[in-house]
N, C-alpha and C. Protein backbone atom coordinates (compact mmCIF):
# COMPACT_ATOMS: atom_id res chain seq x y z
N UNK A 1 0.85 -1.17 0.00
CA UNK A 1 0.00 0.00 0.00
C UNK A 1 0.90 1.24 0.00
N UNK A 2 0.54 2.34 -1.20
CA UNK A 2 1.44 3.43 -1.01
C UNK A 2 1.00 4.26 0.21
N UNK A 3 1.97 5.88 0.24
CA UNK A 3 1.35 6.53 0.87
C UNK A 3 -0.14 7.31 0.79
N UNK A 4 -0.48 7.36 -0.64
CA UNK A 4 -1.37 8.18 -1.30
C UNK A 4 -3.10 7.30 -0.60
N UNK A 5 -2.48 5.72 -0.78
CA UNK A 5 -3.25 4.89 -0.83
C UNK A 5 -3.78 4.88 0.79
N UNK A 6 -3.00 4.83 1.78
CA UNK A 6 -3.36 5.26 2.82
C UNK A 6 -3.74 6.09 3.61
N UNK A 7 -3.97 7.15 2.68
CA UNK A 7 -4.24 8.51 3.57
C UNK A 7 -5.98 8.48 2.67
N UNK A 8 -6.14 8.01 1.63
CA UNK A 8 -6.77 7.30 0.86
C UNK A 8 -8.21 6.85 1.61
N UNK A 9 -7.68 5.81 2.34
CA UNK A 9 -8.15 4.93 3.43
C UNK A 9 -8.58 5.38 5.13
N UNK A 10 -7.93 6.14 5.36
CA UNK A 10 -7.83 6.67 6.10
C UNK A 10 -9.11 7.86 6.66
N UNK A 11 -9.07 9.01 4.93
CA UNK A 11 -10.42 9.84 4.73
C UNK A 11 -11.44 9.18 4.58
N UNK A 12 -11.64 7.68 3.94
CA UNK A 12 -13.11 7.13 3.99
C UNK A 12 -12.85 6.78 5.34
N UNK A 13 -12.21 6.11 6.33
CA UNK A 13 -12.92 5.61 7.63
C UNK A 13 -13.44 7.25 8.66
N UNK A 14 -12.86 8.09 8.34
CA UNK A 14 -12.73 9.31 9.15
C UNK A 14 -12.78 10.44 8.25
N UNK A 15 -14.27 11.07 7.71
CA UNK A 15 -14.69 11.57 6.51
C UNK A 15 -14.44 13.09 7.46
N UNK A 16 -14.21 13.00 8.48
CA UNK A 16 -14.59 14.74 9.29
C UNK A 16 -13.20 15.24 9.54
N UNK A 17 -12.36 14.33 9.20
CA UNK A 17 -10.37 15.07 9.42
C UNK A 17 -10.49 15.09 8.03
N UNK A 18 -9.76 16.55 7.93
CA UNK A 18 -9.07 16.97 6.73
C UNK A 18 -8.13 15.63 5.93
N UNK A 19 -8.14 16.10 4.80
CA UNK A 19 -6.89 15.24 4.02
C UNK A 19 -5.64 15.88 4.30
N UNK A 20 -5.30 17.04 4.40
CA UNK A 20 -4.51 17.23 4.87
C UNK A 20 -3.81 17.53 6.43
N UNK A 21 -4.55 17.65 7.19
CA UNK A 21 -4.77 16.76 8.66
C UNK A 21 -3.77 15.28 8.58
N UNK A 22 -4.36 14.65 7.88
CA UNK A 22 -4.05 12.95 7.72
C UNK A 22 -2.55 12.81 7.36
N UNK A 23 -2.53 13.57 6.24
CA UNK A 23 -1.25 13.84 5.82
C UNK A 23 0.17 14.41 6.73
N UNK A 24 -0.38 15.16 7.84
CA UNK A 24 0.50 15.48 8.43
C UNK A 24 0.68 14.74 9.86
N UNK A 25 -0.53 14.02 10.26
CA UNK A 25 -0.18 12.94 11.04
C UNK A 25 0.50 11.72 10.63
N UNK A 26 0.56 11.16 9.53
CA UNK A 26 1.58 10.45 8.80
C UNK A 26 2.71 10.58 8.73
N UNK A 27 3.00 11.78 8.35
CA UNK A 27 4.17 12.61 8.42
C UNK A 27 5.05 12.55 9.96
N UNK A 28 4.05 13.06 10.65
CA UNK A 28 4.86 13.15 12.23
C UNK A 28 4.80 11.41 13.09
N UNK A 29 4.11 10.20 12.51
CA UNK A 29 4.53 8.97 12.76
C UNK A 29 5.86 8.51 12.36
N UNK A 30 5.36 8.98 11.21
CA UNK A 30 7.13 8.51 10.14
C UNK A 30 8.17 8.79 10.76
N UNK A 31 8.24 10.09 10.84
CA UNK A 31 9.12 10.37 11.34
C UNK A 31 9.48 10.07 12.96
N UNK A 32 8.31 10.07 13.59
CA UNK A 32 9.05 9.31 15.19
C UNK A 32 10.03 7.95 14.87
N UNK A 33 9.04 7.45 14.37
CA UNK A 33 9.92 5.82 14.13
C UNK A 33 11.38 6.32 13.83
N UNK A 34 11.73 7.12 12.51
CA UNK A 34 12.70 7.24 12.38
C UNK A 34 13.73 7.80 13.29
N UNK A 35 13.21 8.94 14.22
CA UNK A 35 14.12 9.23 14.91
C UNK A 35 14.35 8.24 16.08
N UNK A 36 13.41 7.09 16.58
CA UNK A 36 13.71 6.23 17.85
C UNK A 36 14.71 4.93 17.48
N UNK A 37 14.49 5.00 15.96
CA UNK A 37 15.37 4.05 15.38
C UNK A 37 16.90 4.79 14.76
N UNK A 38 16.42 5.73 14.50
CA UNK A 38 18.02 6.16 14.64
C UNK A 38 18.80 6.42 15.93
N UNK A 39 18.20 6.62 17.18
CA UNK A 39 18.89 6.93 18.58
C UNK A 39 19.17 5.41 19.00
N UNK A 40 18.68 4.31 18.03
CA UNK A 40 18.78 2.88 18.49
C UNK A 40 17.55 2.23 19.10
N UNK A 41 16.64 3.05 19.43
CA UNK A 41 15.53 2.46 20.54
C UNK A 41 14.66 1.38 19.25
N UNK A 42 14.12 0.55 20.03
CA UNK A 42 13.39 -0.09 19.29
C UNK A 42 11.51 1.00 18.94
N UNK A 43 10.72 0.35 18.03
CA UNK A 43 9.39 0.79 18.13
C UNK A 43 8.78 -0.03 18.20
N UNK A 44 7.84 -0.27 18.79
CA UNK A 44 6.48 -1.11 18.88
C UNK A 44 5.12 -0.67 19.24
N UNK A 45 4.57 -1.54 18.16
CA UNK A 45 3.08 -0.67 17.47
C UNK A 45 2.58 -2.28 18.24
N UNK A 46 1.72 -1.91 19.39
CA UNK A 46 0.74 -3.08 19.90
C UNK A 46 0.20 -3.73 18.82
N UNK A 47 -0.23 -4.99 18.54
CA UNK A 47 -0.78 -5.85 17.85
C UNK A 47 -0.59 -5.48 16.31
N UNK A 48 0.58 -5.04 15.69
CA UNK A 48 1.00 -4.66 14.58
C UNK A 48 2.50 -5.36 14.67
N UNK A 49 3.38 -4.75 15.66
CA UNK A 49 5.06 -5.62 15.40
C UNK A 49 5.56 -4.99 16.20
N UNK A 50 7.19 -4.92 15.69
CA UNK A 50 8.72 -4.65 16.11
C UNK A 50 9.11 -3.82 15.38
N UNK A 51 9.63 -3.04 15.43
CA UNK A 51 10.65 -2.81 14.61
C UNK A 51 12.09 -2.02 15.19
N UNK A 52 13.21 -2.58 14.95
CA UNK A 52 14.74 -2.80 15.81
C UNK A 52 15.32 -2.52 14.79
N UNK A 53 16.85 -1.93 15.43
CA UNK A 53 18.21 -2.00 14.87
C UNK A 53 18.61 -3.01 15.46
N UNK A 54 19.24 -3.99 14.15
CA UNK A 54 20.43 -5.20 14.45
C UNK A 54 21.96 -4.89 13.66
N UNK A 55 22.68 -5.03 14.96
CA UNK A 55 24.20 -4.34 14.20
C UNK A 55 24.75 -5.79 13.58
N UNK A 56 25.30 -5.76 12.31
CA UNK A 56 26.20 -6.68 11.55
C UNK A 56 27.29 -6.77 11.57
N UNK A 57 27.74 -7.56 12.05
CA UNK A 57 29.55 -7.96 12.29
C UNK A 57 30.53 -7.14 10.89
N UNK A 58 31.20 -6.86 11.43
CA UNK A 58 32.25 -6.61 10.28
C UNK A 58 32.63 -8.17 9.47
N UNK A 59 33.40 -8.20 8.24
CA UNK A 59 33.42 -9.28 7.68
C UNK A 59 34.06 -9.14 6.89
N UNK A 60 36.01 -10.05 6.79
CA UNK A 60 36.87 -9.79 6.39
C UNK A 60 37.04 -10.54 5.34
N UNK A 61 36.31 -11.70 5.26
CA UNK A 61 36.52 -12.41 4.14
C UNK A 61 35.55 -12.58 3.17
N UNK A 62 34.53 -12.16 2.62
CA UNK A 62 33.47 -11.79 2.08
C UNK A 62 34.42 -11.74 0.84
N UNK A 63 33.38 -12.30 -0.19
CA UNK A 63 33.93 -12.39 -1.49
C UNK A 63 33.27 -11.82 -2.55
N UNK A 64 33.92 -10.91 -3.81
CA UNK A 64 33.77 -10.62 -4.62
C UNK A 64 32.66 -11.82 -5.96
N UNK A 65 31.68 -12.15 -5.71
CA UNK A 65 30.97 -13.30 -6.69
C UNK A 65 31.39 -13.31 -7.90
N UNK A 66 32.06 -12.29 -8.50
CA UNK A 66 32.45 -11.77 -10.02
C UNK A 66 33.17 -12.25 -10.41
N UNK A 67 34.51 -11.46 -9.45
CA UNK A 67 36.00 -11.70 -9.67
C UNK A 67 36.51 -12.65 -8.43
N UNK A 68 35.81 -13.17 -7.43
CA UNK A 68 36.77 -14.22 -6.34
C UNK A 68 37.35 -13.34 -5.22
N UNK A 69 37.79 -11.83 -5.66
CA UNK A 69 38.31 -11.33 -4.69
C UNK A 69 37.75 -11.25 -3.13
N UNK A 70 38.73 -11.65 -2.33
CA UNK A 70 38.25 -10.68 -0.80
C UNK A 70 38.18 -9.20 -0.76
N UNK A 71 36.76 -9.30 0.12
CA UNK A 71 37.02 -7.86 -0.04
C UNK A 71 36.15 -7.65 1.77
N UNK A 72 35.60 -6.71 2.16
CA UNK A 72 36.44 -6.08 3.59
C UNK A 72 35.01 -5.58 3.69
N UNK A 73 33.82 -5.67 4.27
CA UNK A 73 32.45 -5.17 4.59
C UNK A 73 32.64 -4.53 6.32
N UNK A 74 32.62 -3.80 6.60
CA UNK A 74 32.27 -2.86 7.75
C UNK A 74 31.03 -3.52 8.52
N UNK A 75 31.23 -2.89 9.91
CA UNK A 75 30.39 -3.27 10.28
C UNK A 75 29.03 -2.29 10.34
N UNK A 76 27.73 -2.68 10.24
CA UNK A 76 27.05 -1.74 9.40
C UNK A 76 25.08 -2.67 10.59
N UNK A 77 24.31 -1.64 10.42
CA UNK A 77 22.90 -1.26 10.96
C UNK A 77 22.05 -1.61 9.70
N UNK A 78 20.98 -2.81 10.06
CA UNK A 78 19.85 -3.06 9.60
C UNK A 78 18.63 -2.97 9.98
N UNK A 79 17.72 -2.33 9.69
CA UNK A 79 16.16 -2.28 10.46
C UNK A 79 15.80 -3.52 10.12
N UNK A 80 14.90 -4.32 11.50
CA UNK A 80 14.14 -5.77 11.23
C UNK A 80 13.11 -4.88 11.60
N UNK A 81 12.13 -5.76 11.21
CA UNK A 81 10.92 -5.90 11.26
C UNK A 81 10.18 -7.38 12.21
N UNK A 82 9.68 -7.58 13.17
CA UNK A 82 8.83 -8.84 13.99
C UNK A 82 7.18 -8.56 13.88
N UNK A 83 6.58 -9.19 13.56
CA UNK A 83 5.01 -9.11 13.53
C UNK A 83 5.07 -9.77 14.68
N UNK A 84 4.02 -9.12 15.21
CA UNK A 84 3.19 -9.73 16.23
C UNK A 84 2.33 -10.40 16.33
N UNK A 85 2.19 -11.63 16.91
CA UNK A 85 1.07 -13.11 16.61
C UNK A 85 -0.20 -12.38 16.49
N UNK A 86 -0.80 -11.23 16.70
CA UNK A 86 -1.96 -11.18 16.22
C UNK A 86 -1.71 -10.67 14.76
N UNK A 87 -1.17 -9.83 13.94
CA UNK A 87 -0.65 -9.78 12.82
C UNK A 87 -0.78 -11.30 12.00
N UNK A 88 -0.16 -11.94 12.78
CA UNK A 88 0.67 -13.59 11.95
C UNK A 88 -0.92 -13.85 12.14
N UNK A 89 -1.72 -13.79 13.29
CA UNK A 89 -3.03 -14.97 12.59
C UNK A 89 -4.11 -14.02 11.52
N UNK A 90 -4.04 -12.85 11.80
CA UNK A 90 -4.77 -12.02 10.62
C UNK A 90 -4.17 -12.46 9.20
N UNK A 91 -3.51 -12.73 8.95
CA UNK A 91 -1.90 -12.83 7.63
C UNK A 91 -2.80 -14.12 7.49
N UNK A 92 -2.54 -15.37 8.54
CA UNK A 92 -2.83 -16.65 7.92
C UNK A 92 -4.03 -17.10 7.72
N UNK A 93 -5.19 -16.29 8.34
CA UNK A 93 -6.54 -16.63 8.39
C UNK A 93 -6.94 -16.62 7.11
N UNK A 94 -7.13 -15.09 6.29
CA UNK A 94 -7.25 -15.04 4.85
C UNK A 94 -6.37 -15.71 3.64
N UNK A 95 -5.47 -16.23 4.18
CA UNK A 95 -5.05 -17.43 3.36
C UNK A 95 -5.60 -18.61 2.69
């Protein structure tokens, strides 16, 4: 779902907030996450998920697939993502 698509969604459930209202509460979610995940903190949205920084080892022998070479990866920050079992049985029910 894009953003357009959700703000979209959003004005039909809640026809009396502005569209642009919506838009700027989107805006100021987004951006929390981003800043609690950039200070490292995790976020969690009750019965939606996780979402964490996991730090990646540095890694000296990592290979070039091309050419064979070693080559030298840093150690480096990934956002995960965890659903939360009510998520996972919404997901598998309509399956």
């Amino acid at each position: 779902m894009s953003r357009p698509e959700l703000i979209k969604r959003l004005k039909q459930k809640n026809p009396k907030i502005s569209q642009s209202y919506l838009e700027i509460i989107i805006e100021t979610v987004s951006e929390s996450i981003q800043k609690s995940l950039y200070e490292g903190k995790s976020v969690q949205i009750r019965g939606f998920g996780t979402f964490f920084i996991k730090k990646l080892k540095k890694n000296f022998s990592a290979r070039n697939p091309k050419t064979g070479n070693l080559i030298y990866i840093p150690e480096r920050k990934k956002i995960r993502f965890k659903s939360s079992k009510k998520l996972k049985l919404i997901i598998n029910e309509e399956i």
